[in-house]
Protein backbone atom coordinates (compact mmCIF):
# COMPACT_ATOMS: atom_id res chain seq x y z
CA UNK A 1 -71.65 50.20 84.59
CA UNK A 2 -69.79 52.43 82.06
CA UNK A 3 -68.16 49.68 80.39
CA UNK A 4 -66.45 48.20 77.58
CA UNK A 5 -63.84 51.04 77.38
CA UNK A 6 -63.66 52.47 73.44
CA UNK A 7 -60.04 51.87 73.52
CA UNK A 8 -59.50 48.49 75.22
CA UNK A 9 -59.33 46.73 71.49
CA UNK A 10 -56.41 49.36 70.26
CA UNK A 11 -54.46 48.69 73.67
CA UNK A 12 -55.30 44.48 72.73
CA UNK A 13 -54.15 44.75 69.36
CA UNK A 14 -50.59 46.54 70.16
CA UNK A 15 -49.78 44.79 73.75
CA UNK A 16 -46.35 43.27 72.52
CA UNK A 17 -45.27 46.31 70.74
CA UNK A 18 -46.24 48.59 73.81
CA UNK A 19 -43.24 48.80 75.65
CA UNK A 20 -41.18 49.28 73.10
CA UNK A 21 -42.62 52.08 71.77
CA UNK A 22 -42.70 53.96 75.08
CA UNK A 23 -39.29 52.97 75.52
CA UNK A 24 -38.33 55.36 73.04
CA UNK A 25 -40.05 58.06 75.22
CA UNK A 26 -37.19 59.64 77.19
CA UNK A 27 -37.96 59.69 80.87
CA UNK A 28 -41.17 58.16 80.58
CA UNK A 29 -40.39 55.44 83.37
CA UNK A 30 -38.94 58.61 85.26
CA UNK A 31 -42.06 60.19 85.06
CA UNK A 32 -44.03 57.45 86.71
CA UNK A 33 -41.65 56.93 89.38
CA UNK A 34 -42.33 61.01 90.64
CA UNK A 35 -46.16 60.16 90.42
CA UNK A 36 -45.84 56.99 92.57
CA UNK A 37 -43.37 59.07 95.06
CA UNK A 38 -46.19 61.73 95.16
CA UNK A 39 -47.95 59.55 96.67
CA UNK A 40 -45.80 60.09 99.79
CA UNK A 41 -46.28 55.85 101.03
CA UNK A 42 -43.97 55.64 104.50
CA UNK A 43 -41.61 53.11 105.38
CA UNK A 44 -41.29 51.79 101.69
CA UNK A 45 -45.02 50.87 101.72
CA UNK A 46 -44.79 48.38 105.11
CA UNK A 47 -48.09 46.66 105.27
CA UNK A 48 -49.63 48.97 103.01
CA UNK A 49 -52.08 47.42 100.60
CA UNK A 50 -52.06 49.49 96.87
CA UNK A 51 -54.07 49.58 94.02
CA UNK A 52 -52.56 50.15 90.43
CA UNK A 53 -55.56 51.13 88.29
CA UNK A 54 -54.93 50.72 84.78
CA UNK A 55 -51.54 48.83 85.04
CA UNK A 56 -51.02 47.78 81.26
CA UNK A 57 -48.19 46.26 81.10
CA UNK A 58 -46.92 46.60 84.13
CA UNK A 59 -44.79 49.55 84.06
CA UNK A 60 -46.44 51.70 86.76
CA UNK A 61 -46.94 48.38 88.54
CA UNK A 62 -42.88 48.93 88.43
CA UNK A 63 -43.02 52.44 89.62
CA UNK A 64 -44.77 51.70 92.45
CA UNK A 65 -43.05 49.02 93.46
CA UNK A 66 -39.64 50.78 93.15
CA UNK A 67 -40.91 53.38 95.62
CA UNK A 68 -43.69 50.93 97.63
CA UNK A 69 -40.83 47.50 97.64
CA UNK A 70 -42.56 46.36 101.21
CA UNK A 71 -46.03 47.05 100.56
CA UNK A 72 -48.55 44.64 98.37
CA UNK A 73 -49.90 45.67 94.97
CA UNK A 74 -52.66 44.99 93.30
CA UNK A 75 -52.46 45.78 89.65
CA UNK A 76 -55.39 46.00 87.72
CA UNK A 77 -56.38 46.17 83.76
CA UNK A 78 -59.49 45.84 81.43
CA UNK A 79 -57.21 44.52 78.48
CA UNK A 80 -55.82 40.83 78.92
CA UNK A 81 -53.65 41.01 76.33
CA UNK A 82 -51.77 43.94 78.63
CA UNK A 83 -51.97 41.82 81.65
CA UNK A 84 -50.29 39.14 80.08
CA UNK A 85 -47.69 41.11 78.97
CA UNK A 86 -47.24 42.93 82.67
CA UNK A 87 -47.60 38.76 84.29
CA UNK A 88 -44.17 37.67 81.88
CA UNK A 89 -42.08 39.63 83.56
CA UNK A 90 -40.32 39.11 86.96
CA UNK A 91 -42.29 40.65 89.90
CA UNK A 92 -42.32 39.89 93.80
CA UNK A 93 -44.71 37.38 95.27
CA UNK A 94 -46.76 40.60 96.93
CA UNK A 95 -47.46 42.08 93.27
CA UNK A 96 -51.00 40.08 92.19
CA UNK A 97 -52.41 41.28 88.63
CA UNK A 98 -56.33 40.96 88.05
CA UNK A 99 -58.14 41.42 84.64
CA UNK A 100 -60.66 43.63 85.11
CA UNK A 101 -62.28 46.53 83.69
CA UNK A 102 -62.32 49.35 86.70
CA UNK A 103 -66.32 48.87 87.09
CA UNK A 104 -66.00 45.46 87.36
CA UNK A 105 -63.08 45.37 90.01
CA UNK A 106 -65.57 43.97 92.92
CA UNK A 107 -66.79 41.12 90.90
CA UNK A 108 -63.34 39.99 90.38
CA UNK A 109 -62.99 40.26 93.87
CA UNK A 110 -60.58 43.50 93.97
CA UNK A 111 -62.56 45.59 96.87
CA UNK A 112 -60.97 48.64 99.39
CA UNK A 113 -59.84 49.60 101.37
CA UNK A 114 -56.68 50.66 100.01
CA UNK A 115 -53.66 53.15 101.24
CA UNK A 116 -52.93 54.53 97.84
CA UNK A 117 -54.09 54.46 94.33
CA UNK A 118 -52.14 55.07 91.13
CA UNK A 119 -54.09 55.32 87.82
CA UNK A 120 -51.97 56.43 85.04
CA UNK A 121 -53.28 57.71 81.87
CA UNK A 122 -56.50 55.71 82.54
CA UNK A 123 -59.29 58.37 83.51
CA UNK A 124 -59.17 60.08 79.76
CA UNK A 125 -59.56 56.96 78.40
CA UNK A 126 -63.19 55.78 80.42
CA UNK A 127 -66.52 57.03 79.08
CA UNK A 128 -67.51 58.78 82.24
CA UNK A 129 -64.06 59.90 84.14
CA UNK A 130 -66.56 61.16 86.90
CA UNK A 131 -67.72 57.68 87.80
CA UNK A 132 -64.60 56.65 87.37
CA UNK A 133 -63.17 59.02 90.36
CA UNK A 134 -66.29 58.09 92.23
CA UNK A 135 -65.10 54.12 91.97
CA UNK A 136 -61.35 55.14 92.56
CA UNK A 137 -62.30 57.38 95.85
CA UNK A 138 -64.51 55.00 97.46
CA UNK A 139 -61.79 52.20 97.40
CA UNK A 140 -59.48 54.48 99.38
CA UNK A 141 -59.09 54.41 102.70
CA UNK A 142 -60.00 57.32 104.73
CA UNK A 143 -57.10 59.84 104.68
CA UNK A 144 -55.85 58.05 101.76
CA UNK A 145 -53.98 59.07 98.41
CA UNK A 146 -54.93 58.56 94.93
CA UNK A 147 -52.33 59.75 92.33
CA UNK A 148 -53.36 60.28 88.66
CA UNK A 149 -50.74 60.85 86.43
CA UNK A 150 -52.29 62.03 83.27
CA UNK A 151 -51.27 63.99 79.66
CA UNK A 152 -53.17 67.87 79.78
CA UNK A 153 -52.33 70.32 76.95
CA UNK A 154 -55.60 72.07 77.27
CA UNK A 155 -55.12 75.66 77.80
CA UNK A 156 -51.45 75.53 77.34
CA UNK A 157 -50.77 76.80 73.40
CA UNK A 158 -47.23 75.78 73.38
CA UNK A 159 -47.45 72.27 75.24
CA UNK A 160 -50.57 71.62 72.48
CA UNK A 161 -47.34 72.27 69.76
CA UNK A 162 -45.17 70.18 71.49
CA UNK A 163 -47.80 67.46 71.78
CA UNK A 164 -48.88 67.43 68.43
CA UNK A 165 -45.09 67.40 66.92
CA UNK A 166 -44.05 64.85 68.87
CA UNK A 167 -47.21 62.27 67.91
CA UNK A 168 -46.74 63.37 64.27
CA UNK A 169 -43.33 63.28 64.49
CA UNK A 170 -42.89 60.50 66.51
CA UNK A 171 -45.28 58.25 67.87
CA UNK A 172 -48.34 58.00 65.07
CA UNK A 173 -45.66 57.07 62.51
CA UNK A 174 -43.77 54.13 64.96
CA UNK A 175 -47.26 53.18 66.16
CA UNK A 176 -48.38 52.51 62.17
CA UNK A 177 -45.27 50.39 61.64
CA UNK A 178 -46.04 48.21 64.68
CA UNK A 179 -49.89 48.23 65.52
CA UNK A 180 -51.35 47.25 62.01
CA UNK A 181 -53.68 49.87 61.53
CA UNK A 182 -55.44 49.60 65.15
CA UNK A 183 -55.95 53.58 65.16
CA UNK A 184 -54.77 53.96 68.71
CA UNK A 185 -52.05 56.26 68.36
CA UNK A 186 -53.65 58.82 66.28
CA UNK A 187 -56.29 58.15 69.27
CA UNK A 188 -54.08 59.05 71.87
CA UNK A 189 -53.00 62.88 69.79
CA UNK A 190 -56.81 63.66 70.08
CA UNK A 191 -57.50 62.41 73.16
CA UNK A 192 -55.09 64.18 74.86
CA UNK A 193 -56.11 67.79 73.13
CA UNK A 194 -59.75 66.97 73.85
CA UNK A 195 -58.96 65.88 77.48
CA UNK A 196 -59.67 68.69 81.09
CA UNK A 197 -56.75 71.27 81.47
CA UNK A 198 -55.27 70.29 84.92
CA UNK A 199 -57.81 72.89 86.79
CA UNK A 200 -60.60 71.23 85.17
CA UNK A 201 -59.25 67.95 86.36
CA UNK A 202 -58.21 69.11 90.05
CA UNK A 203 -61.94 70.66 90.11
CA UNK A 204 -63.06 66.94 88.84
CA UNK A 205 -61.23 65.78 91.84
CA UNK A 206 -62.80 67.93 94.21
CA UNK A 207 -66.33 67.36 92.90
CA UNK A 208 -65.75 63.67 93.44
CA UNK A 209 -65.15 64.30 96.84
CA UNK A 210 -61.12 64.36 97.02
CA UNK A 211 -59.61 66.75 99.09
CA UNK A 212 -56.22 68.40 99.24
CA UNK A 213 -55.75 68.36 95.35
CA UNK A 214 -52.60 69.43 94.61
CA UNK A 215 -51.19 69.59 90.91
CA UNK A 216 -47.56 68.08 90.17
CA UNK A 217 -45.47 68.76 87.22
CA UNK A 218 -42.72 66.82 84.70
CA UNK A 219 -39.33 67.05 83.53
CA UNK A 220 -37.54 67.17 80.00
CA UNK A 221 -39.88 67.58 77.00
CA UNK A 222 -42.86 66.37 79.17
CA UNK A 223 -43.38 69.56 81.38
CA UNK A 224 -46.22 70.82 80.70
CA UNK A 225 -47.68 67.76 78.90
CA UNK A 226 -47.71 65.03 81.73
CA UNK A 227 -48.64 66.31 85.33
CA UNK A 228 -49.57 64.10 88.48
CA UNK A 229 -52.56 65.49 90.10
CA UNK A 230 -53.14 63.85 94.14
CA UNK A 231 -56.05 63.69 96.55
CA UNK A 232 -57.10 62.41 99.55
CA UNK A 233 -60.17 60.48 100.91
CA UNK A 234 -61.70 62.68 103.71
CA UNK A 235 -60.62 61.00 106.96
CA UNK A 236 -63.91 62.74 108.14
CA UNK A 237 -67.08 60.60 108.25
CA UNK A 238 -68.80 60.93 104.79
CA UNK A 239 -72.49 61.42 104.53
């Protein structure tokens, strides 16, 4: 097990101000809903069972459930005070939430197979993304999709500018006035500089045994920063 996550005290510590500050993000709710669409989930998810990896507080859970209304989601998080954030708001009787770190999903009794994962911004932030993509592809169905939708600057000069104004300009200095000191925004700037380029990521993919890797991009002031990057489980028996 690769747990406790370095960063689940930050995310504990600002849970109320969270979605607030990404509210001032434009088209950051946007931007999840094209990640959960690339997940390309028929019939408006009917009888589709989904995993949201990583749900905080709840707004991917939202994403997917704007483009996945008829299937049932399981949303999934290692901080509580996130979860309890994401459970106070109003959600369908098919949308459970579980507190639980991703190693630790099958203890709390979260286990595959499911017909599409979402996990946004959550690989950077485990200790070993590699076991991490091994846990996320073996609770996929065969044949099905896992979407990550992720920050990448690396290799990319001018979305590294864009990305560091923005934090310094931005978030770092609204995240100080809310957070108390907790350190996670000035986290978030270097994580995302010191995180895979998108190739390195798609090839992380592929190592971990996810085929058809494709490589999405964003809109507005995020293109270039925030990509979705999907995969499939082989539908081919695995050895």
């Amino acid at each position: 097990m690769y747990s406790p996550y370095p960063v689940v005290g930050g995310f504990e510590q600002h849970a109320r101000q969270y979605d607030r500050l990404v509210g001032l993000n434009p088209g950051y709710h946007r931007a999840l809903r094209r990640s959960a669409f690339r997940l390309h989930l028929p019939d408006g998810g009917r009888g589709l069972r989904l995993l949201d990896a990583g749900c905080g507080t709840g707004a991917s859970t939202a994403a997917l459930l704007r483009i996945a209304p008829r299937a049932h989601i399981v949303a999934t998080d290692a901080s509580a005070n996130m979860l309890t954030q994401a459970e106070r708001k109003s959600w369908p009787n098919t949308v459970e939430f579980v507190h639980a770190p991703l190693d630790g999903l099958e203890e709390a009794g979260v286990r595959g197979s499911f017909d599409g994962i979402m996990a946004a911004y959550l690989l950077r932030n485990l200790p070993d993304p590699d076991a991490g993509l091994h846990v996320l592809r073996e609770l996929l169905a065969p044949g099905a999709r896992l979407a990550l939708h992720e920050f990448s600057v690396r290799g990319r000069p001018v979305s590294r500018l864009v990305w560091t104004a923005v934090c310094w300009g931005v978030i770092i200095p609204a995240g100080a006035l809310s957070t108390r000191g907790s350190g996670i925004h000035p986290y978030l700037w270097r994580s995302v500089l010191g995180f895979d380029s998108t190739e390195q990521l798609a090839a992380r993919m592929r190592r971990n045994g996810l085929v058809g890797v494709r490589i999405g991009s964003m809109s507005g002031w995020q293109r270039g920063i925030v990509h979705t990057l999907t995969g499939k489980r082989s539908e081919r028996a695995e050895t």
